[in-house]
C-alpha atoms as a PDB file:
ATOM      1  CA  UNK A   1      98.519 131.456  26.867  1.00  0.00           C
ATOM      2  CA  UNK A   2      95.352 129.941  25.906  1.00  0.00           C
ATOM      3  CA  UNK A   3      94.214 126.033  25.129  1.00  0.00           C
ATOM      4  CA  UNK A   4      90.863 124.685  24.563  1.00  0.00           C
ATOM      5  CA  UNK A   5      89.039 122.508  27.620  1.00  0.00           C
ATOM      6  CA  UNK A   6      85.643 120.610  28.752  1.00  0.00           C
ATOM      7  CA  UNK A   7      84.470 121.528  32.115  1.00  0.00           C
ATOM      8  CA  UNK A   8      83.890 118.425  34.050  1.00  0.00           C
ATOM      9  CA  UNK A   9      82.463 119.964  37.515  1.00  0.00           C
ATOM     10  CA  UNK A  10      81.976 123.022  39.209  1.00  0.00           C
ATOM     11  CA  UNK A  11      83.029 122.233  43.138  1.00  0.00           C
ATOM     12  CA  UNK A  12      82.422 124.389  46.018  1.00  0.00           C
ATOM     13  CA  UNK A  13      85.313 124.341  47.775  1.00  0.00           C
ATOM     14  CA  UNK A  14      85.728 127.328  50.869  1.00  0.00           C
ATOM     15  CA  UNK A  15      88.900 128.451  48.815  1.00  0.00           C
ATOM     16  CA  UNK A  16      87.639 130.717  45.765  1.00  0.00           C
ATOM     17  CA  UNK A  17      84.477 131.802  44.844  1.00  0.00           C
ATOM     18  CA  UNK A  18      84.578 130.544  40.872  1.00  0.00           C
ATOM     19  CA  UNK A  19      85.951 127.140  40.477  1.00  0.00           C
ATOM     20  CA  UNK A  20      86.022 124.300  37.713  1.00  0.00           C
ATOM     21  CA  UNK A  21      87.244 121.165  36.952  1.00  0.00           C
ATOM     22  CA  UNK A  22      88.669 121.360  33.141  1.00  0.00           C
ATOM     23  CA  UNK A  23      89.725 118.386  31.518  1.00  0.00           C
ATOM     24  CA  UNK A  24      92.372 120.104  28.978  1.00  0.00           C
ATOM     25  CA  UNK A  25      91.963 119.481  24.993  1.00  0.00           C
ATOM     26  CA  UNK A  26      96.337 119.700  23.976  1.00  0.00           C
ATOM     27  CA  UNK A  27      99.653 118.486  26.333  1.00  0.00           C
ATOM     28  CA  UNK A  28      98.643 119.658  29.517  1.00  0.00           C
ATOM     29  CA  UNK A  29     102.758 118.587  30.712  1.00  0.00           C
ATOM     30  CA  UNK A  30     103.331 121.895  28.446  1.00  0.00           C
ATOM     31  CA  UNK A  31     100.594 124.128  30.354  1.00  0.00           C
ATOM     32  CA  UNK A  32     101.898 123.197  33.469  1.00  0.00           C
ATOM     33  CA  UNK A  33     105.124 124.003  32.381  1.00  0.00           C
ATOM     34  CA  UNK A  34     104.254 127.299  31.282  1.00  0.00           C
ATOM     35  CA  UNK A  35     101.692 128.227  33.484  1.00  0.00           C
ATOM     36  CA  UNK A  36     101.684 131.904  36.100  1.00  0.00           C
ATOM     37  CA  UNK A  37      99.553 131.484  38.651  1.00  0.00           C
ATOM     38  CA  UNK A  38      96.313 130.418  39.465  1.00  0.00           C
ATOM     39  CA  UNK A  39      93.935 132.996  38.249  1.00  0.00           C
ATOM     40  CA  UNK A  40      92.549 132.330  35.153  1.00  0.00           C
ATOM     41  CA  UNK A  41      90.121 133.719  32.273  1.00  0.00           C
ATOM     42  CA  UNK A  42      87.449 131.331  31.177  1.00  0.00           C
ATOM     43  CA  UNK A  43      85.130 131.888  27.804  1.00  0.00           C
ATOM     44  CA  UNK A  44      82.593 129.486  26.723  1.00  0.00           C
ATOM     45  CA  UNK A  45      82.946 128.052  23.514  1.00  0.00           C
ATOM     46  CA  UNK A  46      86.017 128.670  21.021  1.00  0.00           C
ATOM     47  CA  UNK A  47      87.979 131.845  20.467  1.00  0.00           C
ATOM     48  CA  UNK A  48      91.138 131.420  20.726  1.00  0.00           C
ATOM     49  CA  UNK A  49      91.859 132.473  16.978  1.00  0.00           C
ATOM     50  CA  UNK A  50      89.938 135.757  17.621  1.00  0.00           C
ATOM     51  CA  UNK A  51      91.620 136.398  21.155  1.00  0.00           C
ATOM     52  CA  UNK A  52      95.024 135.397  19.577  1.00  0.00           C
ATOM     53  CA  UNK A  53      93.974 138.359  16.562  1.00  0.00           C
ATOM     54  CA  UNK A  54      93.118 140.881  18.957  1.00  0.00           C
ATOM     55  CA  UNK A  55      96.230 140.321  21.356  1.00  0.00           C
ATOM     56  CA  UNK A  56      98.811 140.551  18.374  1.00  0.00           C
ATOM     57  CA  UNK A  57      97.186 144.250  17.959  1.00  0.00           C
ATOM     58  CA  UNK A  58      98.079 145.617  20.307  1.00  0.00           C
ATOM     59  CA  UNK A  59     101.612 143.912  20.912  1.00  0.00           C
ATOM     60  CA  UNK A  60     100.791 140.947  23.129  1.00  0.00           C
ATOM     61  CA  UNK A  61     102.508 137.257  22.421  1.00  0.00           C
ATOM     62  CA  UNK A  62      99.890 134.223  22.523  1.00  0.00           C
ATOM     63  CA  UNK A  63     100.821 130.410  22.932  1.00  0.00           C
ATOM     64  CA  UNK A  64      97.897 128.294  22.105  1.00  0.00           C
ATOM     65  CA  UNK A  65      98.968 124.910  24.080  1.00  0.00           C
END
């Protein structure tokens, strides 16, 4: 799963040692409803098309929300 965001803020928080704020770009209702966990991937600037590409090579479904 993969949707396009701004980051807002970077807090420290005693909790995890990378954190950001992310306004999301899409329906965030659907990411929620679809999201696994809390760990998370970040990659500045856009690519999901290119990480969509690569997953469907080797077998992998991608949702763009």
């Amino acid at each position: 799963m993969g949707f396009k965001g701004r980051i807002l803020d970077s807090p420290s928080f005693p909790i995890c040692r990378s954190q950001v704020d992310i306004e999301v770009e899409g329906d965030w209702r659907e990411l929620l409803k679809e999201m696994r966990g809390f760990h998370w991937m970040i990659a500045y600037g856009d690519y999901l098309r290119e990480i969509g590409y690569a997953l469907s090579k080797i077998g992998i479904k991608w949702k763009v929300i």
